[in-house]
Protein backbone atom coordinates (compact mmCIF):
# COMPACT_ATOMS: atom_id res chain seq x y z
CA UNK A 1 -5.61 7.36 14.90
CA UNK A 2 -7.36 3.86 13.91
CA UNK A 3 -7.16 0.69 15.81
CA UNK A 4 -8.15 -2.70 14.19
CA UNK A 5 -10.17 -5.18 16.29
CA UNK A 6 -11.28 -8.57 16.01
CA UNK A 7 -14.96 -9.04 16.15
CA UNK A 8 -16.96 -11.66 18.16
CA UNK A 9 -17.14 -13.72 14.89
CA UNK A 10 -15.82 -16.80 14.48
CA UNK A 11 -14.03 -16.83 11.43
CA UNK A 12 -13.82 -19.80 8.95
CA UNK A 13 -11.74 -18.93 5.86
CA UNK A 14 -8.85 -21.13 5.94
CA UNK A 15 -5.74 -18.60 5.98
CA UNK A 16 -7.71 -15.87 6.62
CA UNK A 17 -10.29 -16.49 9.24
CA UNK A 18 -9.93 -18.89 11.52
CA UNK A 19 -10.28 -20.38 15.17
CA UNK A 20 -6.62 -20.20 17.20
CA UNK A 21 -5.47 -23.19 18.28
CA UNK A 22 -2.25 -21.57 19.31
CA UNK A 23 -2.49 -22.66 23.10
CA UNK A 24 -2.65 -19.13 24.03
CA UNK A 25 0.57 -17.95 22.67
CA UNK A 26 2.00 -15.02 19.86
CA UNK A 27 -1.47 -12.73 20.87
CA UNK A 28 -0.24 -11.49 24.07
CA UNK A 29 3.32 -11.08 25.88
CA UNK A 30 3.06 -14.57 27.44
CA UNK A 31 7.26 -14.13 28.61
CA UNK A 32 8.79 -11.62 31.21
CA UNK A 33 11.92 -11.73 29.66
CA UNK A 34 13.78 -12.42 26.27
CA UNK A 35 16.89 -13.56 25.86
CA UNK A 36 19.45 -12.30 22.86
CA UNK A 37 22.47 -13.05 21.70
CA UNK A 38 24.07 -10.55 19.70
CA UNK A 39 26.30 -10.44 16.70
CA UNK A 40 26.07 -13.77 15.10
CA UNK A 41 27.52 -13.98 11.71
CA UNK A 42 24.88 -14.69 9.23
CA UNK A 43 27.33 -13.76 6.19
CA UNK A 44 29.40 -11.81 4.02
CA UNK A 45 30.00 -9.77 0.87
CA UNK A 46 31.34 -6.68 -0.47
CA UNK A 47 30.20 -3.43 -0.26
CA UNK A 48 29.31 -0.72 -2.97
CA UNK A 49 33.04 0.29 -2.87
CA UNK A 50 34.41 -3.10 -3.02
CA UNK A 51 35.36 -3.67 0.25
CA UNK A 52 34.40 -6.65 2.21
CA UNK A 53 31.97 -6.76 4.41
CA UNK A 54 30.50 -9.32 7.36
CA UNK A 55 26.78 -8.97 8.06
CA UNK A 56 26.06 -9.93 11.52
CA UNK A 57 22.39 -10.49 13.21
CA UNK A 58 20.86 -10.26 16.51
CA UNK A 59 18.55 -13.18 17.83
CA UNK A 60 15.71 -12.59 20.25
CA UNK A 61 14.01 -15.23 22.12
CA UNK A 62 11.31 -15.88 24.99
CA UNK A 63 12.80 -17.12 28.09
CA UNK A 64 12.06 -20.44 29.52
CA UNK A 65 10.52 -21.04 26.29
CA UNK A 66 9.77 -25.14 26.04
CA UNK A 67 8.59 -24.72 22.80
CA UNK A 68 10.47 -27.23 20.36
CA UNK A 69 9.11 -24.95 16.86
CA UNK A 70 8.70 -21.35 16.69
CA UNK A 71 7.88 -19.12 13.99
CA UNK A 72 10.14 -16.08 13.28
CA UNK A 73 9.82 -12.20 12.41
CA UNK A 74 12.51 -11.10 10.79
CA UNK A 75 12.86 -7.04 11.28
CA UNK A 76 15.15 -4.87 8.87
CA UNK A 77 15.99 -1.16 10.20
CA UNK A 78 15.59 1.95 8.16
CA UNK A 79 17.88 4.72 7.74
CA UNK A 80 17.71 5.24 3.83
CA UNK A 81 20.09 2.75 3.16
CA UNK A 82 22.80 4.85 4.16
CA UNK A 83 22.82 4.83 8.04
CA UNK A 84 20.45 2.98 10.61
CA UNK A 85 21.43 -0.36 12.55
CA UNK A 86 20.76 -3.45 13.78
CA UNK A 87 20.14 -1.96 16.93
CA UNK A 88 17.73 1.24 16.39
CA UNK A 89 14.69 1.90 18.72
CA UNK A 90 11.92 0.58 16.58
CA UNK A 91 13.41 -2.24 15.77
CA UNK A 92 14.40 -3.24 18.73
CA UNK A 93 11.13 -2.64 20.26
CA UNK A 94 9.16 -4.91 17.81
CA UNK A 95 11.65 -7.67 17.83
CA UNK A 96 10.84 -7.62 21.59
CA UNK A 97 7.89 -7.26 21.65
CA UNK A 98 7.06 -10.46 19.54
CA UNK A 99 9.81 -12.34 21.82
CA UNK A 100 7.53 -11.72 24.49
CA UNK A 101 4.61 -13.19 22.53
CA UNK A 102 6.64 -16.76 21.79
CA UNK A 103 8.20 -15.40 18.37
CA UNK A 104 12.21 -16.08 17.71
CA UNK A 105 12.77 -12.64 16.42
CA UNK A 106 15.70 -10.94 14.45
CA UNK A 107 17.45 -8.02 13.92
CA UNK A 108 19.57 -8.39 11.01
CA UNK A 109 22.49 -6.15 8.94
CA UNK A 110 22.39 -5.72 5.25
CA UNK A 111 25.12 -3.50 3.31
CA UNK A 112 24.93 0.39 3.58
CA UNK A 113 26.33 2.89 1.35
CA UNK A 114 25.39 4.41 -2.03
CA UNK A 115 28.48 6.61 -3.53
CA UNK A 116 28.64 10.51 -4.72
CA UNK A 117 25.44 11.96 -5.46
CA UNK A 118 22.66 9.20 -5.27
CA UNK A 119 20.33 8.73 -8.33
CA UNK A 120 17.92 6.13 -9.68
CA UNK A 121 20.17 3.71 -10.28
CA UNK A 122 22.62 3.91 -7.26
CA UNK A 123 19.56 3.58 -5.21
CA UNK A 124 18.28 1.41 -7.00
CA UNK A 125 21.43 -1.05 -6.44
CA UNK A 126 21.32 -0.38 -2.93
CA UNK A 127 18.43 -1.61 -2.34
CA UNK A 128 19.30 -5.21 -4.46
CA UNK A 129 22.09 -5.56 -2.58
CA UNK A 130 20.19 -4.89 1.09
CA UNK A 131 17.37 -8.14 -0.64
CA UNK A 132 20.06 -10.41 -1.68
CA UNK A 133 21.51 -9.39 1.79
CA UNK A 134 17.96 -9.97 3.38
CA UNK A 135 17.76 -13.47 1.56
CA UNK A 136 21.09 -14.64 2.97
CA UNK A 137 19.43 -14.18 6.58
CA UNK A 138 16.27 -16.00 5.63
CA UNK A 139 18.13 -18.95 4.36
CA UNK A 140 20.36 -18.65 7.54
CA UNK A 141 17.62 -19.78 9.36
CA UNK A 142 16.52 -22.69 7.24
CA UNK A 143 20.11 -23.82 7.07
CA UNK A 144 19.91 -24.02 10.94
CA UNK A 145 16.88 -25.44 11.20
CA UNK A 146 18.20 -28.18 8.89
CA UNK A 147 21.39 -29.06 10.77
CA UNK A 148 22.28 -27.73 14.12
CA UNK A 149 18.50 -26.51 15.14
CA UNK A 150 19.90 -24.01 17.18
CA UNK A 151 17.19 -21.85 17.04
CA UNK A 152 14.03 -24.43 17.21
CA UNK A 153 12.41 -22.54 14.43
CA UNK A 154 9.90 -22.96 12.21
CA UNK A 155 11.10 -23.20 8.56
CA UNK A 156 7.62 -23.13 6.77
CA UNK A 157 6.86 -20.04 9.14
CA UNK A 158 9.42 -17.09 8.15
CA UNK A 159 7.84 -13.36 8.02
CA UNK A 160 9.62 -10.81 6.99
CA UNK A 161 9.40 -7.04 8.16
CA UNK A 162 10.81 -3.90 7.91
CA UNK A 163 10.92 -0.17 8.94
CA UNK A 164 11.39 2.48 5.96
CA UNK A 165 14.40 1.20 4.05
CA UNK A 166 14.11 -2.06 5.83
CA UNK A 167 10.46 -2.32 4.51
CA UNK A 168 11.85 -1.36 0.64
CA UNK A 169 13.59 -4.87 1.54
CA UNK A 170 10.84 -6.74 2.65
CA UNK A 171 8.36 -5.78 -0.38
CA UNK A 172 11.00 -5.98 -3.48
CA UNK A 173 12.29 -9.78 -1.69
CA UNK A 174 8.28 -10.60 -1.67
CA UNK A 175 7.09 -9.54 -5.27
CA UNK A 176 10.63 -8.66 -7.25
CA UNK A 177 11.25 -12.30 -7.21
CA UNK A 178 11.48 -12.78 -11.52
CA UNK A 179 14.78 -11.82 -13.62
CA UNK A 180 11.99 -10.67 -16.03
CA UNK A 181 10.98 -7.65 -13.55
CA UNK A 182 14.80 -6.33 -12.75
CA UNK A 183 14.69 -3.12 -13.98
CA UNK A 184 17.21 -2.61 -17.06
CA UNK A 185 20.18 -0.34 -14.42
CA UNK A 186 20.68 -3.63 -12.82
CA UNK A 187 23.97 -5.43 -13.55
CA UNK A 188 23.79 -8.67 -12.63
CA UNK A 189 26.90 -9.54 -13.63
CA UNK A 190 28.76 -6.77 -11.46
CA UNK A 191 26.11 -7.47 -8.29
CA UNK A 192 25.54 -11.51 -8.54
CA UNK A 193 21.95 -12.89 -9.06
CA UNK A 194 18.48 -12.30 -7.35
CA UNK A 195 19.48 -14.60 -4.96
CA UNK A 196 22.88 -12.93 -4.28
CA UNK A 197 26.38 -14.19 -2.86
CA UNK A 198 25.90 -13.05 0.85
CA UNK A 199 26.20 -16.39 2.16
CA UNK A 200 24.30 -19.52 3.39
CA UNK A 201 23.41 -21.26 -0.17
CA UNK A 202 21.53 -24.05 -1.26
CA UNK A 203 18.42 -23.14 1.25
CA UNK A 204 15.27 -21.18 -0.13
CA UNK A 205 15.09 -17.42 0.84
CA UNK A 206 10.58 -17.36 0.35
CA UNK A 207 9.48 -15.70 3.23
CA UNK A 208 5.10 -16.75 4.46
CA UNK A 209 4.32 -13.19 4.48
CA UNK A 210 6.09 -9.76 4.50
CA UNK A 211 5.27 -6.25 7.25
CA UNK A 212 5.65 -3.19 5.49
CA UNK A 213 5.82 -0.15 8.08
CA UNK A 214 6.09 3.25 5.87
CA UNK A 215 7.77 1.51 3.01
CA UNK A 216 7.60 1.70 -0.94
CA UNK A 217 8.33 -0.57 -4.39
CA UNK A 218 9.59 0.42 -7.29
CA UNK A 219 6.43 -0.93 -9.31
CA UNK A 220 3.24 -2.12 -7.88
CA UNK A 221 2.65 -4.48 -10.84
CA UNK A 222 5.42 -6.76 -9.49
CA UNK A 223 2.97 -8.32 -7.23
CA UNK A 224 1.00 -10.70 -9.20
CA UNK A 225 -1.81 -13.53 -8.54
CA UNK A 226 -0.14 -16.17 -5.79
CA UNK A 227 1.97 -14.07 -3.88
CA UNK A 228 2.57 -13.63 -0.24
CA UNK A 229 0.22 -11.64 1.98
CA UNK A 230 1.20 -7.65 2.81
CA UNK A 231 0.54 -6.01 6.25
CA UNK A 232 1.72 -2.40 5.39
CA UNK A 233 1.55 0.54 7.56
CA UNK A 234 1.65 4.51 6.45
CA UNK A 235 0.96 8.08 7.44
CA UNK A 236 -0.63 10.32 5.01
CA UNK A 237 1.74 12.92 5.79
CA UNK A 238 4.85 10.92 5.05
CA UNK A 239 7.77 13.62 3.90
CA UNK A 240 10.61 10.59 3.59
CA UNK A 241 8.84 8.08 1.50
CA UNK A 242 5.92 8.40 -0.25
CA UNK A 243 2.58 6.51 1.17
CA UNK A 244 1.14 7.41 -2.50
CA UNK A 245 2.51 7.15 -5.94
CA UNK A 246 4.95 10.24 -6.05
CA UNK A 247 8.44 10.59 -6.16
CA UNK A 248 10.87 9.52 -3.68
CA UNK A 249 13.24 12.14 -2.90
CA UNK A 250 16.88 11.71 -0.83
CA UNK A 251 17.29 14.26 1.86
CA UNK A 252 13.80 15.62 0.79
CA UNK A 253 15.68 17.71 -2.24
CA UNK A 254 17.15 15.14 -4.52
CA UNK A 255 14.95 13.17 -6.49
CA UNK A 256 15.26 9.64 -7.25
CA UNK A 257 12.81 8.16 -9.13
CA UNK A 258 8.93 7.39 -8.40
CA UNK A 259 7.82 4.84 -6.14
CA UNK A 260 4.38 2.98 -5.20
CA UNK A 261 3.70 3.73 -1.26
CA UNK A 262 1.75 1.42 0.75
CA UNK A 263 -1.95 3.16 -0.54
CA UNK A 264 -1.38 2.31 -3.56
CA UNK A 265 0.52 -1.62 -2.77
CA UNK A 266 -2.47 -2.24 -0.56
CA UNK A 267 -5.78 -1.77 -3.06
CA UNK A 268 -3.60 -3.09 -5.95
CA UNK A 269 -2.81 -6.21 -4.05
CA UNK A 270 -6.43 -6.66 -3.54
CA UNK A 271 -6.79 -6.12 -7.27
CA UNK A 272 -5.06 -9.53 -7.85
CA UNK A 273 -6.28 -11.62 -5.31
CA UNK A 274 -3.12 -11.21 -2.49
CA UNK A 275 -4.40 -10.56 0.71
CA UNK A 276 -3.54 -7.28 2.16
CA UNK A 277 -3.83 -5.61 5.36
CA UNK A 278 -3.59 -1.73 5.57
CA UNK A 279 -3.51 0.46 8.21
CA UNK A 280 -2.93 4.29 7.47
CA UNK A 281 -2.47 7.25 9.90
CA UNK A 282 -3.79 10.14 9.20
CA UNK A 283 -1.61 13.33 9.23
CA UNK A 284 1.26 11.31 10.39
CA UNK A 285 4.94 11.88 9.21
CA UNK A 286 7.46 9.58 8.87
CA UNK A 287 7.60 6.40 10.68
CA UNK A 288 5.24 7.88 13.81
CA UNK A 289 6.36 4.76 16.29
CA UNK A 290 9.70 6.12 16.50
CA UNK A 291 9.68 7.88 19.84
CA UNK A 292 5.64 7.66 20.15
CA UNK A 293 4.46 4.44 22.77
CA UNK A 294 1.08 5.55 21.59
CA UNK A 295 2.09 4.98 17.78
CA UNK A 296 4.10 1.93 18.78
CA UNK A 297 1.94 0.37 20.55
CA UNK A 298 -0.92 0.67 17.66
CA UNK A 299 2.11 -0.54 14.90
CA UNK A 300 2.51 -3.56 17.85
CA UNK A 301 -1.41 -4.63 17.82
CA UNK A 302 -1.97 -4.22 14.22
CA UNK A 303 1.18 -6.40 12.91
CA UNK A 304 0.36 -8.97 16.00
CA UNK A 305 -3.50 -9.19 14.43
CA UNK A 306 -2.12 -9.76 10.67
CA UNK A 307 0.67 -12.20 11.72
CA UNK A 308 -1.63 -13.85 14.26
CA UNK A 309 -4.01 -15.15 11.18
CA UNK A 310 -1.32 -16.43 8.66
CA UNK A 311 0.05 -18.69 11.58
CA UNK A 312 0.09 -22.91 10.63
CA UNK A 313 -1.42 -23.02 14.44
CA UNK A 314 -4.95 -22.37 13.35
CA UNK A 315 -7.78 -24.68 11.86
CA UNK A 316 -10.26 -24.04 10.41
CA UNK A 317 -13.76 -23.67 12.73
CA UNK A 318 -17.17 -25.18 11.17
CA UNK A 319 -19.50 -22.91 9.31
CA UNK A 320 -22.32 -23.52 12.00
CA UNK A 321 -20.23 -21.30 14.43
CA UNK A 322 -20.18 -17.86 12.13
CA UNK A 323 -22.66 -15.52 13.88
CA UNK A 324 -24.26 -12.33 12.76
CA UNK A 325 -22.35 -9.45 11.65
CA UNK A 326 -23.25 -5.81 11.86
CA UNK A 327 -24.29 -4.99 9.12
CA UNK A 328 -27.64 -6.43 6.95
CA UNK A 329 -27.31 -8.66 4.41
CA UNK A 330 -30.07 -9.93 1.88
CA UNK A 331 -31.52 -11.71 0.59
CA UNK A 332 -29.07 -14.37 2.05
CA UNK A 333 -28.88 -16.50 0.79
CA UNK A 334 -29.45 -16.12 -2.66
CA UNK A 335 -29.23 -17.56 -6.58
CA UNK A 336 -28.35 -13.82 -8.05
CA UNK A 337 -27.19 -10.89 -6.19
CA UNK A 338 -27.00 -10.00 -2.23
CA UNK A 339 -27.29 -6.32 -1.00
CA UNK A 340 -25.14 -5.05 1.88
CA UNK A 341 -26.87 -2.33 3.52
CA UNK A 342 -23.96 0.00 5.26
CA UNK A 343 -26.29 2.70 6.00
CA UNK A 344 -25.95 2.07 9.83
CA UNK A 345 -21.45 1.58 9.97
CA UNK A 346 -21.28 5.21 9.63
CA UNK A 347 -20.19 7.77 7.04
CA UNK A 348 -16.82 5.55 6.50
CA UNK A 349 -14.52 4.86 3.31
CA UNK A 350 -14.60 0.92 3.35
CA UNK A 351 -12.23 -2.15 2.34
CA UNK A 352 -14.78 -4.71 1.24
CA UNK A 353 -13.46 -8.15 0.29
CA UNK A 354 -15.27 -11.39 -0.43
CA UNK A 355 -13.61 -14.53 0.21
CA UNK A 356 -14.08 -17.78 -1.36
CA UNK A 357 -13.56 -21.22 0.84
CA UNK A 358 -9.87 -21.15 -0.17
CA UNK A 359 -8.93 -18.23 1.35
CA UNK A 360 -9.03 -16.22 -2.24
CA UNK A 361 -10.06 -12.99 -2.49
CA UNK A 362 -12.78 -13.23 -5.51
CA UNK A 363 -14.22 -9.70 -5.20
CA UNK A 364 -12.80 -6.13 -4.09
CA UNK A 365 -14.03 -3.01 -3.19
CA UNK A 366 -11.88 -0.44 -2.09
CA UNK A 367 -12.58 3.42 -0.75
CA UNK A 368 -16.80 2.23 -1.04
CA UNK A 369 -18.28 4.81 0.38
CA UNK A 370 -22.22 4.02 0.04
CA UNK A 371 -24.76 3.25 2.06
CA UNK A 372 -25.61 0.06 -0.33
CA UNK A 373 -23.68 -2.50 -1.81
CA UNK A 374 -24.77 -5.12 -4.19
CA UNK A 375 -22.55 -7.97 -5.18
CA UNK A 376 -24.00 -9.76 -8.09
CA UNK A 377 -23.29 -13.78 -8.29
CA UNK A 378 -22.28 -13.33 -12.12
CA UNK A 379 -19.39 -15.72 -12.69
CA UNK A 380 -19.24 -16.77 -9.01
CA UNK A 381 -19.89 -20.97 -8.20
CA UNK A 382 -22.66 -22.12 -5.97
CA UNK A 383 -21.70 -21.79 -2.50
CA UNK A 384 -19.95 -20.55 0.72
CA UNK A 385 -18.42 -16.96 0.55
CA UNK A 386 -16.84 -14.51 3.52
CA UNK A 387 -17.12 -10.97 3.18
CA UNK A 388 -14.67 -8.83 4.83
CA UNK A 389 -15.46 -4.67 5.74
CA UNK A 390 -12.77 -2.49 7.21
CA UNK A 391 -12.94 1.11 7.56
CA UNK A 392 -11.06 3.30 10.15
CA UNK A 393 -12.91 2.58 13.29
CA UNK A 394 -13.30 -1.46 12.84
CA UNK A 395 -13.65 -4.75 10.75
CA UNK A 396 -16.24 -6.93 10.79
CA UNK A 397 -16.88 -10.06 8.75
CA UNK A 398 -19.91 -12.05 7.54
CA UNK A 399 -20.60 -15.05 5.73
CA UNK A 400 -22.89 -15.27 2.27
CA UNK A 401 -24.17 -18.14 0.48
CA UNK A 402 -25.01 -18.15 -3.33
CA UNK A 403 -27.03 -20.89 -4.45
């Protein structure tokens, strides 16, 4: 197994990199205790047979928390969108875990069921109603922050996670979000709009960033330039959904169609500039944290990193406090091209990204495997750039200037 670590840097990229200014809160489990109250109605359709049904959630929060604003993580169970609860282990576990840390967390319902023999486009509906039923508990937060403020939330700080079928919800709510991607199968006439009839209206249902733990989309190419950030987490030997491109299966004998896993979300969402964290196990099945501490407690520290650094809590440090990294650079700085010598971070496949100012990812490299890399200026402005390297045993981060 890999664990992800932050350096000694100081990071500066606004977004991305940054100095905490949390007051010492949503790193660690700050709280003893959480308090939850159970079965709140969030809202209400019909299922795939036409019968009603009333989606209920489950709120966690730190207690003795004097917070007045919190952000929220939002966790969706698996179970193949024909079983699983509100209630299941893993969920459970993360949603109080991240209590503990000064989160409000949820564990919310969306509609089961997909009948006689499933196919491509049964599934397929399943999973737009379990989004539109996924949206309807977003917005049910923003309508309470808006009137009752029950909660003491934070509406501009919503993430949105998932295990298995629960993280099929969080990526197609994140990057299905045009009528112009719905594949053809989908009736929108027979299943209501993208934004669905589940309850709560007139509130927006865009999450800050999604956590994908062993989940899959339909088609990478949904995600585009401007969309939300993606922690996603996989094992190589996944036999329920596919970490690859491959086709998912039902039961492991009855294929359904072919789906993007989270090694092929995670370089492609680097292709266009979304940031993307991705952790994969090696020769793990699926979803490893179930029944694992060890597993669980690496899915805990990994999503905790990623949600840590998309927080409004941080500011950006000065550019005066970025120290060394690793790893050579040179010459740095420079008016054409900077080598990064690698030859001493070990015989590693790395993630290399370079950031501009913004936050924007201007330049990827993904499975580099040299011992040299050179990153030519070409198109790039004059000035201030942050390059990122991850590989399996660490990431490390260093700062270039172009002149």
């Amino acid at each position: 197994m890999k664990y992800f670590f932050t350096t000694t840097l100081i990071l500066v990229l606004a977004n991305s990199f940054v100095n905490a200014q949390c007051n010492g809160r949503y790193q660690n489990e700050i709280f003893s205790a959480v308090t939850i109250h159970s079965n709140i109605v969030f809202g209400s359709n019909t299922s795939n047979t036409g019968a009603p049904v009333t989606l209920k959630l489950d709120i966690y929060e730190p207690t003795g928390d004097t917070a007045s604003i919190r952000p929220v993580l939002m966790m969706a169970h698996g179970g193949s969108f024909i079983g699983g609860s509100k209630t299941d282990a893993d969920v459970v576990a993360i949603c109080q875990s991240f209590a503990k840390r000064g989160y409000v967390t949820c564990s919310y319902e969306y509609r089961l069921g997909i009948q006689g023999l499933p196919d491509q486009t049964k599934a397929t509906d399943a999973v737009y109603r379990a989004v539109q039923d996924g949206k309807a508990a977003v917005r049910f937060f923003r309508q309470d922050a808006a009137t009752t403020n029950t909660y003491k939330i934070d509406p501009t700080q919503i993430f949105l996670g998932g295990s298995s079928a629960g993280a099929f919800i969080a990526l197609h709510l994140a990057y299905l979000n045009t009528p112009a991607e719905l594949p053809v199968t989908i009736d929108t006439i027979a299943l209501g709009g993208m934004e669905g009839n589940s309850g709560n209206p007139g509130y927006a249902s865009n999450v800050k960033a999604i956590v994908n733990l062993c989940g899959a989309i339909g088609d990478k190419t949904w995600i585009v330039p401007g969309d939300i950030p993606v922690c996603s987490m996989h094992g190589t030997q996944d036999q329920t959904v596919p970490y690859n491109h491959a086709v998912l299966s039902m039961f492991g004998f009855i294929p359904i169609m072919p789906v993007d896993g989270s090694s092929v979300i995670h370089p492609y969402a680097l292709s266009q500039g979304v940031d993307s964290w991705y952790y994969q196990w090696e020769g793990a099945d699926h979803v490893p944290y179930i029944g694992s501490q060890l597993y669980m407690d690496t899915t805990l520290s990994y999503v905790r990193d990623f949600l840590y650094q998309h927080l409004n809590c941080f500011v950006p440090s000065t550019v005066s406090e970025i120290k060394s990294p690793d790893y050579k650079m040179y010459p740095n700085p420079s008016a054409d091209f900077v080598f990064v010598d690698l030859s001493t971070s070990g015989a590693y496949q790395n993630t290399i990204q370079l950031f501009d100012i913004y936050g924007k990812v201007v330049r990827a490299y993904t499975d580099f495997s040299g011992a040299k890399l050179k990153i030519e200026q070409d198109e790039l402005s004059s000035g201030t750039y942050f390059l990122r390297i991850s590989n399996v045993e660490n990431t490390s981060t260093g700062k270039i200037i172009f002149q």
